[in-house]
Protein backbone atom coordinates (compact mmCIF):
# COMPACT_ATOMS: atom_id res chain seq x y z
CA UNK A 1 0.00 0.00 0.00
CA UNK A 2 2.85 2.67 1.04
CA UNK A 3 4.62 1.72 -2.15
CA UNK A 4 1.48 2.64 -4.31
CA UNK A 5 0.90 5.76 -2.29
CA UNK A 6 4.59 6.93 -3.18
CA UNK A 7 3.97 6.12 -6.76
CA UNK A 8 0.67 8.12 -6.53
CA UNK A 9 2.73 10.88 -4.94
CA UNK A 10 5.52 10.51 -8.08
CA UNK A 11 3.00 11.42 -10.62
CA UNK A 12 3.49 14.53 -12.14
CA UNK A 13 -0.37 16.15 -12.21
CA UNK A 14 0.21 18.87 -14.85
CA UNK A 15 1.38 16.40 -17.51
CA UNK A 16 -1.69 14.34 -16.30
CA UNK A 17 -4.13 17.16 -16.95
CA UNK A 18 -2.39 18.11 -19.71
CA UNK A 19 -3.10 14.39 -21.04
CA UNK A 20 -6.54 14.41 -20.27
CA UNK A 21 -7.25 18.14 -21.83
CA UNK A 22 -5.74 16.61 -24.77
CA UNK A 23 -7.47 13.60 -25.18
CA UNK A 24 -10.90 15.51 -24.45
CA UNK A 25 -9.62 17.71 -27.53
CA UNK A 26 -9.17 14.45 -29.83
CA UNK A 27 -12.43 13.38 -28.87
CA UNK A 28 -14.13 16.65 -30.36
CA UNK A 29 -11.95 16.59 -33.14
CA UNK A 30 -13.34 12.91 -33.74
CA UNK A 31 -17.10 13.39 -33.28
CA UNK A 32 -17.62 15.12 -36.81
CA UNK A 33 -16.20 11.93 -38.19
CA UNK A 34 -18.16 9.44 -35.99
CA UNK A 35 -21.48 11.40 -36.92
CA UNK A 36 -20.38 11.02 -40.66
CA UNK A 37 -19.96 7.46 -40.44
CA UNK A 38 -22.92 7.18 -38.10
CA UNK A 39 -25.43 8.90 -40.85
CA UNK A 40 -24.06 6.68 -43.43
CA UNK A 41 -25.16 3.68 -42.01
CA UNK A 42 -28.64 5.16 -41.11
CA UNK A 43 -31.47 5.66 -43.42
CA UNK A 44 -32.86 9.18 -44.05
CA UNK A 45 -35.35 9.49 -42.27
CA UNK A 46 -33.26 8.86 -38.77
CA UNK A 47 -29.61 11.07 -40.01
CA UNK A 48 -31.15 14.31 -38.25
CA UNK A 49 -33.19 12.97 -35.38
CA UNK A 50 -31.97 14.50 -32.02
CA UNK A 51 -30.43 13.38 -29.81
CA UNK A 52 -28.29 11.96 -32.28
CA UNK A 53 -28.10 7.92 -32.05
CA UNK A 54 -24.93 6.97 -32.91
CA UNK A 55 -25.85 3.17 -33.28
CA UNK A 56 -28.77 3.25 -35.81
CA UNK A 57 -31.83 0.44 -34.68
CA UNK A 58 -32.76 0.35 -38.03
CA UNK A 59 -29.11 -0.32 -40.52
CA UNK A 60 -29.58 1.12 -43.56
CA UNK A 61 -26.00 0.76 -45.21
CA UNK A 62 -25.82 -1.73 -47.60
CA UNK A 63 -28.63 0.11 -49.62
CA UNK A 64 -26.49 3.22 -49.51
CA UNK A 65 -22.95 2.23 -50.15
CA UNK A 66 -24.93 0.26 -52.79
CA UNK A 67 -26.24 3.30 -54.09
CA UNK A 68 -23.49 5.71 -53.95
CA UNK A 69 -20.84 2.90 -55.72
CA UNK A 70 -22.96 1.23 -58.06
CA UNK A 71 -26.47 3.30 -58.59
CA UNK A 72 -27.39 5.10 -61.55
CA UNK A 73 -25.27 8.08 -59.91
CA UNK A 74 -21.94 5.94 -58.71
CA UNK A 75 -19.19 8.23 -57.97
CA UNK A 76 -16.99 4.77 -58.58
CA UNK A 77 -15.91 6.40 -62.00
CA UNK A 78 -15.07 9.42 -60.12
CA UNK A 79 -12.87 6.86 -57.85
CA UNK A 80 -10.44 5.67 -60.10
CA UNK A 81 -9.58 8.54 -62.34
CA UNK A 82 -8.49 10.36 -58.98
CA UNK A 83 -6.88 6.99 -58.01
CA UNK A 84 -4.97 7.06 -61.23
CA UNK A 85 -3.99 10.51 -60.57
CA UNK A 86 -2.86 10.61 -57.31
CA UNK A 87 -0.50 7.51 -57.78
CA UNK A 88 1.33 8.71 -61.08
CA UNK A 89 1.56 12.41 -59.81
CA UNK A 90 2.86 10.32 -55.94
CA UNK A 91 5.53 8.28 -58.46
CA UNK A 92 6.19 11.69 -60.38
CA UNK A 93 6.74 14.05 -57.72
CA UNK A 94 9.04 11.53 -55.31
CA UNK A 95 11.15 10.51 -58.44
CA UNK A 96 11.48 14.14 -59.42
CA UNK A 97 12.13 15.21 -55.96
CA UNK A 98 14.40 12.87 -55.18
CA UNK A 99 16.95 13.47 -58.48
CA UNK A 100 16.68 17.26 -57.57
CA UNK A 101 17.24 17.13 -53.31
CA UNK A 102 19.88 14.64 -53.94
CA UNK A 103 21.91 16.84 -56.48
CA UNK A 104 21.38 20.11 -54.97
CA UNK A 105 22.82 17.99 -51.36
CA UNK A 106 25.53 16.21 -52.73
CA UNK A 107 26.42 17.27 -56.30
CA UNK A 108 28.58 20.38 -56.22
CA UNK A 109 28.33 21.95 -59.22
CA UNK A 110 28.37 25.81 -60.61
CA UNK A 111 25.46 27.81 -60.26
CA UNK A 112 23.57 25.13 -57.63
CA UNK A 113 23.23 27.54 -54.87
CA UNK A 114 21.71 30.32 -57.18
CA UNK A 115 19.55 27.35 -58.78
CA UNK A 116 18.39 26.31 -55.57
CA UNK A 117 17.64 29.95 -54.16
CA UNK A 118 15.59 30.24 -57.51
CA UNK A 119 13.52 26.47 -56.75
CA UNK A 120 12.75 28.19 -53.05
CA UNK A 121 11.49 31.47 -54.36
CA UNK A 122 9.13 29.37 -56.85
CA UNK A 123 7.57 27.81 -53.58
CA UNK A 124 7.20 31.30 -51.85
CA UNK A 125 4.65 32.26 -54.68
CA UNK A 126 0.79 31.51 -54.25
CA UNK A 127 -0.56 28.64 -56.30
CA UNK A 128 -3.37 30.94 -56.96
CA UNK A 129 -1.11 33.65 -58.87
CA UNK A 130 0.21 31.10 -61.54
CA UNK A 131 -2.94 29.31 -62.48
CA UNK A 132 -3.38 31.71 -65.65
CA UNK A 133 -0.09 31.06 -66.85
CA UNK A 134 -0.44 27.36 -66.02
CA UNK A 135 -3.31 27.31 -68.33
CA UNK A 136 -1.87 28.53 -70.73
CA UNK A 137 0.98 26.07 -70.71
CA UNK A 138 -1.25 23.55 -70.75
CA UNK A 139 -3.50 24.84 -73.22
CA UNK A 140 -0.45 25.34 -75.73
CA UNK A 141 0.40 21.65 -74.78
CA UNK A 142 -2.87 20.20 -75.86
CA UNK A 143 -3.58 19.22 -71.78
CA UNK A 144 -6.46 20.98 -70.90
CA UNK A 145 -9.08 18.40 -69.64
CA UNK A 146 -6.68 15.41 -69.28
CA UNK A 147 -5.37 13.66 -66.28
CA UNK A 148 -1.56 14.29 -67.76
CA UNK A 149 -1.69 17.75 -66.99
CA UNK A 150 -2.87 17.66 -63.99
CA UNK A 151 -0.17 14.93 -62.90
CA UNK A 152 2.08 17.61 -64.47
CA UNK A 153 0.82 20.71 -62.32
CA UNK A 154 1.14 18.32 -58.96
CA UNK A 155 4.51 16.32 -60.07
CA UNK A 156 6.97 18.40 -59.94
CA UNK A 157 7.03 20.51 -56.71
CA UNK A 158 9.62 22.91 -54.92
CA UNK A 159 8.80 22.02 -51.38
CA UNK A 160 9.60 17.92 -52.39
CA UNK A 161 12.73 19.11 -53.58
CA UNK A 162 13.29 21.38 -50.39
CA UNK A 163 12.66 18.56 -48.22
CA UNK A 164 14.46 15.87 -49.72
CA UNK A 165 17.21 18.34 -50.21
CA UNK A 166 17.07 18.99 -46.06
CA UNK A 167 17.26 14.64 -45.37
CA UNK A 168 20.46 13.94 -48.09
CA UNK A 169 22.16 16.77 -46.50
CA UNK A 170 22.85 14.63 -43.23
CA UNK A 171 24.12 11.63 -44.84
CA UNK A 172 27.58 11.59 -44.43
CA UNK A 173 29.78 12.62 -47.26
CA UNK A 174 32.37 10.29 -45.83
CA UNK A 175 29.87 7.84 -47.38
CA UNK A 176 29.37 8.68 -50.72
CA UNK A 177 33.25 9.21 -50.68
CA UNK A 178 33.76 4.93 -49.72
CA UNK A 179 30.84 4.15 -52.72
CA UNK A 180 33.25 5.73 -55.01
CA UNK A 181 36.33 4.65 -53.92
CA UNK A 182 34.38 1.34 -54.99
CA UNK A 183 33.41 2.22 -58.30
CA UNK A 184 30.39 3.19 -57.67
CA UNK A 185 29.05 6.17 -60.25
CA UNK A 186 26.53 8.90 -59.21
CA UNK A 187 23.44 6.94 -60.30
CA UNK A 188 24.80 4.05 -58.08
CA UNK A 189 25.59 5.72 -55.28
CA UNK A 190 22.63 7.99 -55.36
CA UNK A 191 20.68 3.99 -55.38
CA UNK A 192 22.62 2.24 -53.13
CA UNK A 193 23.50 4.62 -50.38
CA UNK A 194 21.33 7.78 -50.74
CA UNK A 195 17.65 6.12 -50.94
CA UNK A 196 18.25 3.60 -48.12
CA UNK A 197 19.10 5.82 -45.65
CA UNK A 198 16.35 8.60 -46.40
CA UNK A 199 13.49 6.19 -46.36
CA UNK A 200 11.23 7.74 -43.63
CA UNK A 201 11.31 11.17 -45.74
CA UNK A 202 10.25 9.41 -48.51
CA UNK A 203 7.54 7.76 -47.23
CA UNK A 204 6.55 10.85 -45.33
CA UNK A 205 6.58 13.06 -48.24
CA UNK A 206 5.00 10.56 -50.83
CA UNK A 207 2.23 10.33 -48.33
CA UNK A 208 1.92 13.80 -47.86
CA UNK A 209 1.86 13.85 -51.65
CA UNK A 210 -0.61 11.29 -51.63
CA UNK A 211 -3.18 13.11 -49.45
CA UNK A 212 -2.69 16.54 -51.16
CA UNK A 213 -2.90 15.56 -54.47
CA UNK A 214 -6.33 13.15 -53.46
CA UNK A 215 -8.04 15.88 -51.68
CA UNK A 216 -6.88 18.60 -54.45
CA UNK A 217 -10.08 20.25 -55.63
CA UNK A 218 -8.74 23.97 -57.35
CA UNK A 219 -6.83 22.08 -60.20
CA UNK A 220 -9.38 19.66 -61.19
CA UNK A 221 -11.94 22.23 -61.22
CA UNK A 222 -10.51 24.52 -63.51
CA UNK A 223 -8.53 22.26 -65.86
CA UNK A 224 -10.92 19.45 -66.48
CA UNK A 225 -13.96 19.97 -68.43
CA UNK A 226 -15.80 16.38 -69.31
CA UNK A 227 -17.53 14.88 -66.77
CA UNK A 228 -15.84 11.15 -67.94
CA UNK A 229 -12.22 12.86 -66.68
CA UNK A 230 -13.59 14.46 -63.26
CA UNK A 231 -11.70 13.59 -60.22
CA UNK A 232 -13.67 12.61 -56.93
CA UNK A 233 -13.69 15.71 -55.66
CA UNK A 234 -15.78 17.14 -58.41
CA UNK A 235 -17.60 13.96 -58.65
CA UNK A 236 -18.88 13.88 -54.79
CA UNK A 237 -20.23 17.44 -55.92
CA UNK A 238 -21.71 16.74 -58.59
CA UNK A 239 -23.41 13.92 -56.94
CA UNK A 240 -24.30 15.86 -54.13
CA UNK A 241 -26.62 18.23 -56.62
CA UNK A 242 -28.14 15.18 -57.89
CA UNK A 243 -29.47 13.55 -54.80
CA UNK A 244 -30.47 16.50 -53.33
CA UNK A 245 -30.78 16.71 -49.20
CA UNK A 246 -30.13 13.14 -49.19
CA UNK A 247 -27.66 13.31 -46.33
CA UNK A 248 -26.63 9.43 -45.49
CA UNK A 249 -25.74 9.09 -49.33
CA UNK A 250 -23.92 12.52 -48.58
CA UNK A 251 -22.32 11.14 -46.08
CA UNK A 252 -21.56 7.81 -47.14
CA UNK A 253 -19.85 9.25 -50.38
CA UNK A 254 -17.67 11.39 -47.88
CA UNK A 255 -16.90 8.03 -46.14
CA UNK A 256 -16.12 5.60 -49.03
CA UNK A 257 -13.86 9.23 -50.39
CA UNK A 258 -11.83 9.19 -47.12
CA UNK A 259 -10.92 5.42 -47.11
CA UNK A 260 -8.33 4.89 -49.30
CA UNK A 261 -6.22 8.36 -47.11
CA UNK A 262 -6.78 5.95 -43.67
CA UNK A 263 -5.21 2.73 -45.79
CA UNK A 264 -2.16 5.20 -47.05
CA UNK A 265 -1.83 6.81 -43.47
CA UNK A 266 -2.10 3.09 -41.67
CA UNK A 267 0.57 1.27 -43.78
CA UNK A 268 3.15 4.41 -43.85
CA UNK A 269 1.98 5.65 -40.35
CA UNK A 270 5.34 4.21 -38.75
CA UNK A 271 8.23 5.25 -41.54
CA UNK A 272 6.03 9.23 -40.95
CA UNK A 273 6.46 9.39 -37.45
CA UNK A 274 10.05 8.26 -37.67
CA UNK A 275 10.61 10.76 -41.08
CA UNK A 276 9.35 13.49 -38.73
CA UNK A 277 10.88 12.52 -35.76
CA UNK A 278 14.51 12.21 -37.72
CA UNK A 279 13.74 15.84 -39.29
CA UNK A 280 13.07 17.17 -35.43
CA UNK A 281 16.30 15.94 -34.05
CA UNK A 282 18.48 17.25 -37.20
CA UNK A 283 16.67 20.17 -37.09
């Protein structure tokens, strides 16, 4: 008893509260989410009632994922253009990203400091200021309302460069130095040595990539014109008119849009959290 009264005593209160503030927090955060999930399993009639039920008595959700996947108004077309998207413009950006952080880290060459500077000031101007010459480029391209440009806008970023750039720098040049003393070229070495040991930022950033690029709804919107290219974004609204104030199909569109962002986040979750923990401690 005296030994769990001293360990009572040993507890730091202020972190406690602290904890349970926190987790109170979360829980608010969360309950947005729950009621979305909630409606989507309920049938219409029962989504507003008050106070809310958060297990339904009558389960309505085979009818509506039904509905909203394969109906006369599926969004499942929607589904796999923005799947397409979002996993070539992921593979574009991180391949891009990578070649450019790893030269501007560890290839010296003339002009690479002024190059960088120039990458960095590209990232300090709004997205919303180059849209008109954007369309232009792709206009001149042939690339308006095709899933090409818009893998074009999102694949080639400043702050994947920056990033990568930040990770390579705190490898070791000692290194890269034994990889060529090997034989090893730049290609190789870049392969062999670089990649390996940045592996957390990559998975951080291509799931960062991954998320922005899924929930992107500007770029879509203005460069896509046929309803057979639309992303989901565009699609959910689109359905959204059609249906009306049907809020569980609402809502279970919103949940069958968010799924595939909890698989990406639950498979990488571990290689982000040591990414960002890596970039904390260099930093």
């Amino acid at each position: 008893m005296d030994k769990i009264l001293s360990s009572i005593q040993k507890v730091d209160f202020r972190k406690l509260m602290l904890t349970f503030a926190l987790a109170i927090v979360g829980i608010i955060f969360l309950l947005p989410f729950l009621w979305m999930i909630s409606a989507s399993l309920k049938r219409e009639v029962d989504v507003m009632n008050y106070p809310i039920q958060w297990i339904p008595d009558h389960w309505n959700a085979a009818k509506n994922y039904s509905e909203v996947l394969f109906g006369d108004k599926s969004i499942l077309p929607y589904y796999w253009n923005t799947l397409k998207v979002t996993i070539l413009t992921t593979l574009t950006s991180l391949s891009a990203s990578c070649l450019a952080g790893y030269s501007f880290a560890k290839l010296k060459f003339k002009g690479s400091n002024l190059l960088f500077v120039i990458v960095l000031i590209t990232y300090m101007v709004p997205p919303q200021a180059l849209v008109v010459t954007q369309y232009q480029v792709l206009s001149s391209l042939g690339l308006i309302d095709s899933h090409l440009g818009l893998i074009m806008l999102n694949g080639f970023t400043a702050f994947g460069t920056f990033m990568l750039r930040q990770f390579f720098m705190g490898i070791d040049d000692e290194l890269m130095e034994a990889a060529k003393i090997d034989g090893a070229g730049y290609f190789r070495t870049f392969w062999s040595v670089g990649l390996p040991l940045v592996r957390p930022a990559l998975a951080t950033y291509a799931i960062l990539r991954f998320i922005w690029t899924w929930n992107d709804y500007q770029y879509p919107l203005i460069f896509l014109r046929s309803d057979s290219q639309y992303t989901l974004q565009l699609g959910i609204d689109k359905f959204a008119d059609s249906i009306g104030t049907s809020y569980a199909l609402m809502m279970t569109g919103s949940v069958v849009a968010i799924v595939p962002l909890f698989i990406i986040f639950i498979i990488g979750q571990k290689q982000v959290i040591e990414g960002l923990t890596i970039g904390g401690v260099k930093g």
